[in-house]
C-alpha atoms as a PDB file:
ATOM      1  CA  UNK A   1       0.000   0.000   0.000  1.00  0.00           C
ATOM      2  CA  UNK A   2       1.648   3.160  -1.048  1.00  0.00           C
ATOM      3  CA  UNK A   3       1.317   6.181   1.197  1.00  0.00           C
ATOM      4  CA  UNK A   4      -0.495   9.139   1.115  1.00  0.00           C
ATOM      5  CA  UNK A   5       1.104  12.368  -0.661  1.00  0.00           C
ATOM      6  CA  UNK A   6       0.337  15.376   1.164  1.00  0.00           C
ATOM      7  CA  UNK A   7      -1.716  18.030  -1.133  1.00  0.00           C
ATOM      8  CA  UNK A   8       0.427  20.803  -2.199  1.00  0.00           C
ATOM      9  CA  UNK A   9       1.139  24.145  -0.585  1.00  0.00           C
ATOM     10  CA  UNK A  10      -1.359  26.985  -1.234  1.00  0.00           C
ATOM     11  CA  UNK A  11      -0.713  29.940  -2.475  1.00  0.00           C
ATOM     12  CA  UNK A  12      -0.345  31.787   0.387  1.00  0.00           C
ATOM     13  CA  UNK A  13       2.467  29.058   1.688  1.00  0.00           C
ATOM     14  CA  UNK A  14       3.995  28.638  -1.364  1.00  0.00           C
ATOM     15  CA  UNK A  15       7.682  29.332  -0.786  1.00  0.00           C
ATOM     16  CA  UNK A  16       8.900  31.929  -3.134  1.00  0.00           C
ATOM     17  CA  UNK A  17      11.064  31.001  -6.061  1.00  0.00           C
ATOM     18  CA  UNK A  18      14.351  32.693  -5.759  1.00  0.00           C
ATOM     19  CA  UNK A  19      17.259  32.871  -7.986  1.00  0.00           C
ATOM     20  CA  UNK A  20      20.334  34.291  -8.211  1.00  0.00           C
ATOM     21  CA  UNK A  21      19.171  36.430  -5.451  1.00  0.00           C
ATOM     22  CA  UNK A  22      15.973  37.719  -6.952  1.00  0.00           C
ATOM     23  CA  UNK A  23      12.933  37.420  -4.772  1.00  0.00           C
ATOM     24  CA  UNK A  24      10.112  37.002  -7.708  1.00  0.00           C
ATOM     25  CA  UNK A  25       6.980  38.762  -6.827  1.00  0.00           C
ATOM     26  CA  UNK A  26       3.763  37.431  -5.311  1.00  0.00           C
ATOM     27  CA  UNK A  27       1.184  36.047  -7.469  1.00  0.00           C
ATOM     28  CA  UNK A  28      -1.955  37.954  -7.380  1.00  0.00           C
ATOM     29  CA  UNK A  29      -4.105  35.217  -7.027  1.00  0.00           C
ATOM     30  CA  UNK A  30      -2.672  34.391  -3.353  1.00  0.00           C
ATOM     31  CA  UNK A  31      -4.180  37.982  -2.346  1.00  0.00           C
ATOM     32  CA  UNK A  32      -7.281  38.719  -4.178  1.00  0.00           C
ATOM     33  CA  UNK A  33     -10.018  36.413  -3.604  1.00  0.00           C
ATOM     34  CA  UNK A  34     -10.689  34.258  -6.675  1.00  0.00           C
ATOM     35  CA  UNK A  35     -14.922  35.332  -6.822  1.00  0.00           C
ATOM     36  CA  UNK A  36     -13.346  38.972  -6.818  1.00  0.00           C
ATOM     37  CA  UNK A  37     -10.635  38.274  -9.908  1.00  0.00           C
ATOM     38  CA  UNK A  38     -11.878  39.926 -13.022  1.00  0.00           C
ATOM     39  CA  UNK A  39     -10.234  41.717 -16.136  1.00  0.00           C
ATOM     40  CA  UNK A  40     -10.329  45.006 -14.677  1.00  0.00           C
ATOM     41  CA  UNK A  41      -8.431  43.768 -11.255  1.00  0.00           C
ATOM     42  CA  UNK A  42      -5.813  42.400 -13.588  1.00  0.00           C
ATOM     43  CA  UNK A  43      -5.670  45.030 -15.274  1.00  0.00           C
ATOM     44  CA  UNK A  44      -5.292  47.481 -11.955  1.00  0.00           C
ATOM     45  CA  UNK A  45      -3.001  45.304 -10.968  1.00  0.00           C
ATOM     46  CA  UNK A  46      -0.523  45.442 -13.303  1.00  0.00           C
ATOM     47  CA  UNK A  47      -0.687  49.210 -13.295  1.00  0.00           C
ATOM     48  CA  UNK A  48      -2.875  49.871 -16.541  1.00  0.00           C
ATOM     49  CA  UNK A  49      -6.852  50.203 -16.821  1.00  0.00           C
ATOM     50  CA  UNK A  50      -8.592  48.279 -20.066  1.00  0.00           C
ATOM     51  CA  UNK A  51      -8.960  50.302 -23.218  1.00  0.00           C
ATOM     52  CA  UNK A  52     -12.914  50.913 -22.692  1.00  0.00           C
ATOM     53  CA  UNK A  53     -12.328  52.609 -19.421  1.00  0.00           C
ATOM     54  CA  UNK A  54      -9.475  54.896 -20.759  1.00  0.00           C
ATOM     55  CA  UNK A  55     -11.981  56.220 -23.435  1.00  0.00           C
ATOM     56  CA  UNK A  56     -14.569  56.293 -21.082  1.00  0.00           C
ATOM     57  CA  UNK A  57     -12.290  58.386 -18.860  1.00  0.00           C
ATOM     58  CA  UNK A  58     -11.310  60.732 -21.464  1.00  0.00           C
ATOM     59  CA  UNK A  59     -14.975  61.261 -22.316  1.00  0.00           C
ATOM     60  CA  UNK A  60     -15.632  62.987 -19.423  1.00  0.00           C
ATOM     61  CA  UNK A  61     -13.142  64.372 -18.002  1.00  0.00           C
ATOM     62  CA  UNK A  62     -13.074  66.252 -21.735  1.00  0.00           C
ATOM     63  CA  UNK A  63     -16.525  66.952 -21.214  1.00  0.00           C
ATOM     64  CA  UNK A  64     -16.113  68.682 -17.960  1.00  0.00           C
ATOM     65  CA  UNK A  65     -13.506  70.638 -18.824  1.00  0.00           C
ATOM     66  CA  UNK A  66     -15.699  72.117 -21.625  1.00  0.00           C
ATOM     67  CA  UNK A  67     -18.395  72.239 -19.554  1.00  0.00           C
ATOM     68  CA  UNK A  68     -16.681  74.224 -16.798  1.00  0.00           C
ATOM     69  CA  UNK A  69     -14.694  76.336 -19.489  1.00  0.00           C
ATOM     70  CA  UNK A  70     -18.284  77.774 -20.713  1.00  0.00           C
ATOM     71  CA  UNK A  71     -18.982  78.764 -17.780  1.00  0.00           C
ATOM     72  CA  UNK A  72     -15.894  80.573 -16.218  1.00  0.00           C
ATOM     73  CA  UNK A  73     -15.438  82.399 -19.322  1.00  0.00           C
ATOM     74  CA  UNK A  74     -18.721  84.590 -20.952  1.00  0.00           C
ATOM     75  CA  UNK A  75     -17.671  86.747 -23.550  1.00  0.00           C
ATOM     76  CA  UNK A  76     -19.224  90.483 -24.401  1.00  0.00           C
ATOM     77  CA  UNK A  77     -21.204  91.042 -27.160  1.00  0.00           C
ATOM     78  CA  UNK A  78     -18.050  93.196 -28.745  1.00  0.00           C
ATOM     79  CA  UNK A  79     -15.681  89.687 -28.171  1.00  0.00           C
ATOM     80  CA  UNK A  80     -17.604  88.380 -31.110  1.00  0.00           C
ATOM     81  CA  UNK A  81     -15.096  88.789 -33.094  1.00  0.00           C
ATOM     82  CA  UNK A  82     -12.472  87.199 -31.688  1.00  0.00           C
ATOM     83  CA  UNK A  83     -10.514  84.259 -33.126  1.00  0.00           C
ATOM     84  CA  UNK A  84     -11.013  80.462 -31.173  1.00  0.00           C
ATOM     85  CA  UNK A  85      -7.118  80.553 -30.492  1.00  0.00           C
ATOM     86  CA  UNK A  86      -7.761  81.956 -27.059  1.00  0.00           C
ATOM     87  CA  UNK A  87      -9.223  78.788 -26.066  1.00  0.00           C
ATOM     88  CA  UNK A  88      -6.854  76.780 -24.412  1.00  0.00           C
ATOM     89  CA  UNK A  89      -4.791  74.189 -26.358  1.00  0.00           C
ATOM     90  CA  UNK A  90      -6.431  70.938 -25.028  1.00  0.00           C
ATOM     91  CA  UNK A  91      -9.671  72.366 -25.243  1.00  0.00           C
ATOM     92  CA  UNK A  92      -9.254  72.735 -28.940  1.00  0.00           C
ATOM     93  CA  UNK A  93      -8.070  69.071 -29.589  1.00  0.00           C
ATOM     94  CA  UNK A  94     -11.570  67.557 -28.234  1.00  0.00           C
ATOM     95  CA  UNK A  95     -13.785  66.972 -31.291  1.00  0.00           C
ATOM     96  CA  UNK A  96     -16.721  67.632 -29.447  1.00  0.00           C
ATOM     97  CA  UNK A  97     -15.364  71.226 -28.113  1.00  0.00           C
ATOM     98  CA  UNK A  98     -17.014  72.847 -31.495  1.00  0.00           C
ATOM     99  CA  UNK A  99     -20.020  72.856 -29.073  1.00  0.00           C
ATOM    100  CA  UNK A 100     -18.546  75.919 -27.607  1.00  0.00           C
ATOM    101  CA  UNK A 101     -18.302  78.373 -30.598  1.00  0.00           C
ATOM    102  CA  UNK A 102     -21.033  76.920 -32.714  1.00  0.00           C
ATOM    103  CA  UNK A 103     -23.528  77.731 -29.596  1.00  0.00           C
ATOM    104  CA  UNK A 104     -21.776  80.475 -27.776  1.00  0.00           C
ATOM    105  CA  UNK A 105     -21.036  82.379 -30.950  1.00  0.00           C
ATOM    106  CA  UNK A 106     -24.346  81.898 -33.187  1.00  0.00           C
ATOM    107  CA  UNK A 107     -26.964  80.730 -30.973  1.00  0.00           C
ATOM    108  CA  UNK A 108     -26.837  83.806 -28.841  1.00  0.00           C
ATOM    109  CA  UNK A 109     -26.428  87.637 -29.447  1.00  0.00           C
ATOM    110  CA  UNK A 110     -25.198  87.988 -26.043  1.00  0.00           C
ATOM    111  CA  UNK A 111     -22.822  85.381 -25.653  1.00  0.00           C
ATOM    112  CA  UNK A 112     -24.185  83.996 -22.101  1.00  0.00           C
ATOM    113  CA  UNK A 113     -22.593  80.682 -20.779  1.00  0.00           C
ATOM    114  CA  UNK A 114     -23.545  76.712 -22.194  1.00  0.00           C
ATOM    115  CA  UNK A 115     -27.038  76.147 -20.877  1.00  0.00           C
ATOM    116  CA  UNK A 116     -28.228  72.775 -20.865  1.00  0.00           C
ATOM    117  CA  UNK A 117     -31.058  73.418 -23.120  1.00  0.00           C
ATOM    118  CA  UNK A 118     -27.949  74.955 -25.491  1.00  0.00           C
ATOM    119  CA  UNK A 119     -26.335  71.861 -25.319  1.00  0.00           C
ATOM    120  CA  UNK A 120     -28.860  69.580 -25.892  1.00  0.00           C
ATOM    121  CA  UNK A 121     -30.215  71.510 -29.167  1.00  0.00           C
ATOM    122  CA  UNK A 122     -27.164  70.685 -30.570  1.00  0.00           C
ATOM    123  CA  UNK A 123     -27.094  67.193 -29.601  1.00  0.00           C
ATOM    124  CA  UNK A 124     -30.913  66.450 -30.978  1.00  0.00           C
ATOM    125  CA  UNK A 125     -29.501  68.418 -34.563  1.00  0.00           C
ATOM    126  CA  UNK A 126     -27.132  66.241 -34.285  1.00  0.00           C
ATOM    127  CA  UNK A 127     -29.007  62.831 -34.370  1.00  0.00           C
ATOM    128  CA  UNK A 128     -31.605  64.492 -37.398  1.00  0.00           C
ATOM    129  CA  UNK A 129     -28.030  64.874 -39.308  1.00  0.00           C
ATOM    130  CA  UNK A 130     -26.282  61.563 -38.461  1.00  0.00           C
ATOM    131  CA  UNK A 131     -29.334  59.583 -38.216  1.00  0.00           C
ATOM    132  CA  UNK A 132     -28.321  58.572 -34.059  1.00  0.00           C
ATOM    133  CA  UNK A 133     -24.909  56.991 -34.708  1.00  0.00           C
ATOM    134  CA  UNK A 134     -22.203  58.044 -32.647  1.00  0.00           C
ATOM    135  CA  UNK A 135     -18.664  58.422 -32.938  1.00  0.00           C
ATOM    136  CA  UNK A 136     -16.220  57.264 -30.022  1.00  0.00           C
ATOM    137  CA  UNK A 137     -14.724  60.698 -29.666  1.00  0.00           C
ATOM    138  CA  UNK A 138     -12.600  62.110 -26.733  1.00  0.00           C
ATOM    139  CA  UNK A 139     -14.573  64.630 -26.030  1.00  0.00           C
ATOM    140  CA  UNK A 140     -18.516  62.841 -25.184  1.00  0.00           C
ATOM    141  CA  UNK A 141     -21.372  65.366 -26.261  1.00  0.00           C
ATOM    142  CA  UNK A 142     -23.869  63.160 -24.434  1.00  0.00           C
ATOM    143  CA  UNK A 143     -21.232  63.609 -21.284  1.00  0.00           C
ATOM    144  CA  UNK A 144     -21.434  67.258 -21.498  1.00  0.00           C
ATOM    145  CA  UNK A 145     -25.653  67.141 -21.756  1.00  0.00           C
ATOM    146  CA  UNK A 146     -25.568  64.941 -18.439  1.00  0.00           C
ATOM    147  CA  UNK A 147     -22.915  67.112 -16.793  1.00  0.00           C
ATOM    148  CA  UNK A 148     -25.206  70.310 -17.443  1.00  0.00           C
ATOM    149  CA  UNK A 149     -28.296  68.648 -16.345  1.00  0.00           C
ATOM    150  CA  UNK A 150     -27.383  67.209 -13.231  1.00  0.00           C
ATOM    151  CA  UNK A 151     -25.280  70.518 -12.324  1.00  0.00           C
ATOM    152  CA  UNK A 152     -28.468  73.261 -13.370  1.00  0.00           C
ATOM    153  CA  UNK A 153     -30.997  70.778 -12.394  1.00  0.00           C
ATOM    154  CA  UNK A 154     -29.959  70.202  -8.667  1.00  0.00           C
ATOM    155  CA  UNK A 155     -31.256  72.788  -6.908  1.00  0.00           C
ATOM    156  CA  UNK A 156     -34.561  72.157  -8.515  1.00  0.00           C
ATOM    157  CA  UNK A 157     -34.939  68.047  -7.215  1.00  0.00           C
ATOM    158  CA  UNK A 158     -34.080  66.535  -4.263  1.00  0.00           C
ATOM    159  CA  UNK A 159     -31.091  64.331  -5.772  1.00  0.00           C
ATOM    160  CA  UNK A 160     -29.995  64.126  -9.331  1.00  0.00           C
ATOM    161  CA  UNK A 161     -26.379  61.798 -10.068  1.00  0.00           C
ATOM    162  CA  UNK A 162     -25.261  59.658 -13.255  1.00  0.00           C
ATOM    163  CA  UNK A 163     -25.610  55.956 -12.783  1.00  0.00           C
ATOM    164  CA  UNK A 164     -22.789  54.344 -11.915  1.00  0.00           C
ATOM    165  CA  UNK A 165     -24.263  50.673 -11.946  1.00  0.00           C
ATOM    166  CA  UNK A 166     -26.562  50.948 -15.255  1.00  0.00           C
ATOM    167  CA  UNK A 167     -24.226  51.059 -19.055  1.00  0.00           C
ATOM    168  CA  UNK A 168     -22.433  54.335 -19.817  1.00  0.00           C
ATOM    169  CA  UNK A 169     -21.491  54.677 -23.235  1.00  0.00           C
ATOM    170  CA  UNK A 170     -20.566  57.603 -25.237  1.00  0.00           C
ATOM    171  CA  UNK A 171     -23.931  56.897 -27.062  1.00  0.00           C
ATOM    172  CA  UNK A 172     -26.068  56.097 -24.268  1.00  0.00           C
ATOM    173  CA  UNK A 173     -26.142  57.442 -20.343  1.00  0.00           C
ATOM    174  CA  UNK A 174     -28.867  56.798 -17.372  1.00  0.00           C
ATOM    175  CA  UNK A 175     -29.372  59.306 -14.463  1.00  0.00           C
ATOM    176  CA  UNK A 176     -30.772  59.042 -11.354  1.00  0.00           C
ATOM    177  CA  UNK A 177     -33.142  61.993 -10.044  1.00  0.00           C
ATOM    178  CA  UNK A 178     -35.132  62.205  -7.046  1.00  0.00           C
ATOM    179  CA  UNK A 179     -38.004  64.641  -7.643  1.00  0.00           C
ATOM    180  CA  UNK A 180     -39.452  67.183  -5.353  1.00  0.00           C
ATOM    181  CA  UNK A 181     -42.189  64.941  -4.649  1.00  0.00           C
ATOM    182  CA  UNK A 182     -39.874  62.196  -3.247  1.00  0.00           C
ATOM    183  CA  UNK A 183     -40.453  59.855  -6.568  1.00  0.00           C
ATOM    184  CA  UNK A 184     -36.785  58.193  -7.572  1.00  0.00           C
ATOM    185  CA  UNK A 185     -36.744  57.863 -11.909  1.00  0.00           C
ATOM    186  CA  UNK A 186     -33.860  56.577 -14.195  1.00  0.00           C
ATOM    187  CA  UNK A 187     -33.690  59.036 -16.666  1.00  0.00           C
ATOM    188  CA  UNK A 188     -32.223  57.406 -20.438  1.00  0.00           C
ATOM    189  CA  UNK A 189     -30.084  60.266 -22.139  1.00  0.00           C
ATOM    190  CA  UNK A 190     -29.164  59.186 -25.850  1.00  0.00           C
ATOM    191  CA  UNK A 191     -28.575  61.901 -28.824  1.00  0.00           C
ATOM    192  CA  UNK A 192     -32.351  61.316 -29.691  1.00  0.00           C
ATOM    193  CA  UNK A 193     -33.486  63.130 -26.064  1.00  0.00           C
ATOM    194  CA  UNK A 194     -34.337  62.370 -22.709  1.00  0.00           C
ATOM    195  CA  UNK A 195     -37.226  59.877 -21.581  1.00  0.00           C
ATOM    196  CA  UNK A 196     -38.310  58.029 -18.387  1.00  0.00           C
ATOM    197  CA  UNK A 197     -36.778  54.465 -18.475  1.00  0.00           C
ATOM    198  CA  UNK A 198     -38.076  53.546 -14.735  1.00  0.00           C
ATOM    199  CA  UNK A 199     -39.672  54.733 -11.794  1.00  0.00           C
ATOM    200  CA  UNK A 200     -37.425  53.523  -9.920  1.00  0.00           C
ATOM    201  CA  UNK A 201     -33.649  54.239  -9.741  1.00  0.00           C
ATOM    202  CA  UNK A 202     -30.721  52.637 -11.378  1.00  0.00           C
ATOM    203  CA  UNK A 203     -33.578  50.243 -13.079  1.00  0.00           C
ATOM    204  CA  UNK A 204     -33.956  50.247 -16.964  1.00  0.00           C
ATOM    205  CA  UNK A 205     -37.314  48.155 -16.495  1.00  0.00           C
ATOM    206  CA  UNK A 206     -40.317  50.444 -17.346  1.00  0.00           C
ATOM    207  CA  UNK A 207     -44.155  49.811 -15.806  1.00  0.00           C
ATOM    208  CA  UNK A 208     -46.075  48.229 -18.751  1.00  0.00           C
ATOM    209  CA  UNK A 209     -49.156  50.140 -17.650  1.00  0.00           C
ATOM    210  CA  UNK A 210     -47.528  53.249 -18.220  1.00  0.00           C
ATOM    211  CA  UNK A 211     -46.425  53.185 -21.725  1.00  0.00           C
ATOM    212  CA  UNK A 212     -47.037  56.642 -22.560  1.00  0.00           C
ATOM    213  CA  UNK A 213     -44.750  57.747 -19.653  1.00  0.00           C
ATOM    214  CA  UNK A 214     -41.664  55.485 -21.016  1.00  0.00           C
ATOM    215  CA  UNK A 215     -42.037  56.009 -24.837  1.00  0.00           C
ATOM    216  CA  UNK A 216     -42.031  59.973 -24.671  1.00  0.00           C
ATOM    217  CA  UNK A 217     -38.445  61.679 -25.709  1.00  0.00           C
ATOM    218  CA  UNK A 218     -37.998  65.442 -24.416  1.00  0.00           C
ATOM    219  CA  UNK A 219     -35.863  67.673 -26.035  1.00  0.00           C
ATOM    220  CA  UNK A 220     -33.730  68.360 -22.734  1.00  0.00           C
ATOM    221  CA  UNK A 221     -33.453  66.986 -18.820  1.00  0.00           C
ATOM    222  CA  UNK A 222     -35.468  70.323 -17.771  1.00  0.00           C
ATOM    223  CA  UNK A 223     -38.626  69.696 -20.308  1.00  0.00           C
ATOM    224  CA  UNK A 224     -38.755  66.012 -18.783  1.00  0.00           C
ATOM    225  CA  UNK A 225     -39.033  67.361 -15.512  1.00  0.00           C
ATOM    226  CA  UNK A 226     -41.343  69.728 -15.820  1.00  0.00           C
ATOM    227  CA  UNK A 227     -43.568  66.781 -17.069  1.00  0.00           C
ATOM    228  CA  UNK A 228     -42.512  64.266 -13.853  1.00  0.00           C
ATOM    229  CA  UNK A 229     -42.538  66.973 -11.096  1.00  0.00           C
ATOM    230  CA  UNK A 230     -44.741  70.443 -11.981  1.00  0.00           C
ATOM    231  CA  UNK A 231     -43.444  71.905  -9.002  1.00  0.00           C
ATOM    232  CA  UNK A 232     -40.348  71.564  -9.402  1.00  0.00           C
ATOM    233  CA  UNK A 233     -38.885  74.920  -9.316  1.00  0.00           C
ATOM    234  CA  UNK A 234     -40.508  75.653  -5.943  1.00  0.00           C
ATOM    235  CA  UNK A 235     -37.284  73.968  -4.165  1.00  0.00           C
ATOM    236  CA  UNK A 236     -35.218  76.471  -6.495  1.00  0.00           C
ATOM    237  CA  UNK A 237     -36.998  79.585  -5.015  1.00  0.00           C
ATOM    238  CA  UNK A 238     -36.796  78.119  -1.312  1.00  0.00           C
ATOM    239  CA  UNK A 239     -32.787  77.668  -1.943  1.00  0.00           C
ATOM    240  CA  UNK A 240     -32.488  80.722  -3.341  1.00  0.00           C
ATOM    241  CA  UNK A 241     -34.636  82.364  -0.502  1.00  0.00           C
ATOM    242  CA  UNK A 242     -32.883  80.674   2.349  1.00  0.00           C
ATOM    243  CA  UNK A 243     -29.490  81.781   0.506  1.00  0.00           C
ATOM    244  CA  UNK A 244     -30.749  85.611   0.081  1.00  0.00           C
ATOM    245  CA  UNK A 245     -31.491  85.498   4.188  1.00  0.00           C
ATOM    246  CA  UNK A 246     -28.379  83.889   5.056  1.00  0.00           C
ATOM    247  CA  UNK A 247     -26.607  86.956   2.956  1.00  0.00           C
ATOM    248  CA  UNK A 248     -29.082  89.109   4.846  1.00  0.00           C
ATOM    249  CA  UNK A 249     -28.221  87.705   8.347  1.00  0.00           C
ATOM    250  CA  UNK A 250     -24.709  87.660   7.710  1.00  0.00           C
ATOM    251  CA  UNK A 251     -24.174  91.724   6.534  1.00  0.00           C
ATOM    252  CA  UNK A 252     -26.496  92.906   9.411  1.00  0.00           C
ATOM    253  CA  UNK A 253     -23.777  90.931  11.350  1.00  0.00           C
ATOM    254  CA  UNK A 254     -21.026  92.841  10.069  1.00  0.00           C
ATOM    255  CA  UNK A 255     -22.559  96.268   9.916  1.00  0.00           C
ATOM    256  CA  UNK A 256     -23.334  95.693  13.983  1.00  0.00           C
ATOM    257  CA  UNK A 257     -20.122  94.538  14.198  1.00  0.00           C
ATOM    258  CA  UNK A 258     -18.854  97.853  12.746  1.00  0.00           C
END
């Protein structure tokens, strides 16, 4: 009767290989749990990130910066005829930064920051022209729509964020709001509009019974919630009255100070 082998070492007792004075590294499956192993922990591990979130990255962080470029700098009327090389260099090389002059130098006489509903005209000429199909560029135009909206729309709902567990893709987005009224929606943002994919959040399963509500497309986020909460610029006014009376408060402190 032979005898038993012993089962090998695990991982975590493995002794480490060593030659010539070289201690090799530790494989990555003795520290990660194996249900928690996936291309993107390889990936971090070795100190790089996969292709799709690079681009996805780049999306928005180009979108941002255009985004908060639009709004930091609003031109006079008698600016109008300056040249687009005073925009900084790498807001030029993002594709989607023709946004800026197209909109802030024809749409308007007055030159007045990106508004959402600017943004998103361009975005729904933009689908009539190219029939919906979108290009992978750096800089997302669907990005920049969702930035605006959830940035001009939040003190007007109790909560508004993008999704991080539904798909983002440069050609389709979902947002989470919380309305006035306390009712969570997942908002679907693609170049056709804006529409209602659930009443609930971070859920792309509409209510059967409410077809009408899912199938409608709005031009921007701020149509679309007009329709889902009426009231909705009552919490604007009582931010913007509680923020007048703090300003209030605070120079009748000073002045009895003085």
């Amino acid at each position: 009767m032979s005898p038993i082998s012993s089962p090998p070492p695990t991982p975590s007792h493995s002794p480490v290989c060593q030659k010539g004075g070289y201690q090799s590294p530790p494989c990555i499956c003795g520290t990660v749990p194996l249900a928690s192993v996936s291309a993107n922990t390889v990936a971090d591990s070795l100190g790089v990130s996969p292709l799709y979130k690079q681009q996805d990255f780049a999306r928005w962080n180009a979108a941002a910066q255009v985004y908060h470029y639009s709004r930091a700098h609003s031109p006079t009327l008698e600016e109008q005829s300056q040249s687009s090389t005073d925009v900084p260099a790498e807001i030029v090389r993002v594709n989607s930064q023709q946004i800026i002059t197209e909109l802030v130098h024809k749409t308007s006489a007055t030159r007045t920051p990106l508004s959402l509903e600017d943004i998103a005209n361009m975005n729904r000429k933009r689908h009539i022209e190219e029939g919906g199909v979108m290009k992978n560029e750096v800089g997302g135009p669907l990005e920049l729509e969702a930035i605006a909206a959830v940035h001009e729309l939040s003190h007007e709902v109790q909560d508004i964020c993008v999704s991080e567990m539904l798909p983002r893709t440069s050609d389709l987005i979902f947002v989470n709001v919380k309305t006035q009224e306390g009712q969570p929606y997942t908002l679907e943002l693609t170049l056709k509009g804006w529409r209602v994919a659930s009443s609930h959040s971070d859920c792309m399963n509409g209510d059967y019974t409410k077809v009408d509500l899912h199938t409608r497309y709005f031009r921007n986020a701020r149509e679309l919630l007009t329709s889902i909460s009426p009231d909705h610029t009552t919490r604007f006014n009582e931010c913007l009255a509680r923020k007048l009376s703090e300003l209030a408060a605070n120079e009748s402190a000073r002045i009895n100070v003085n």
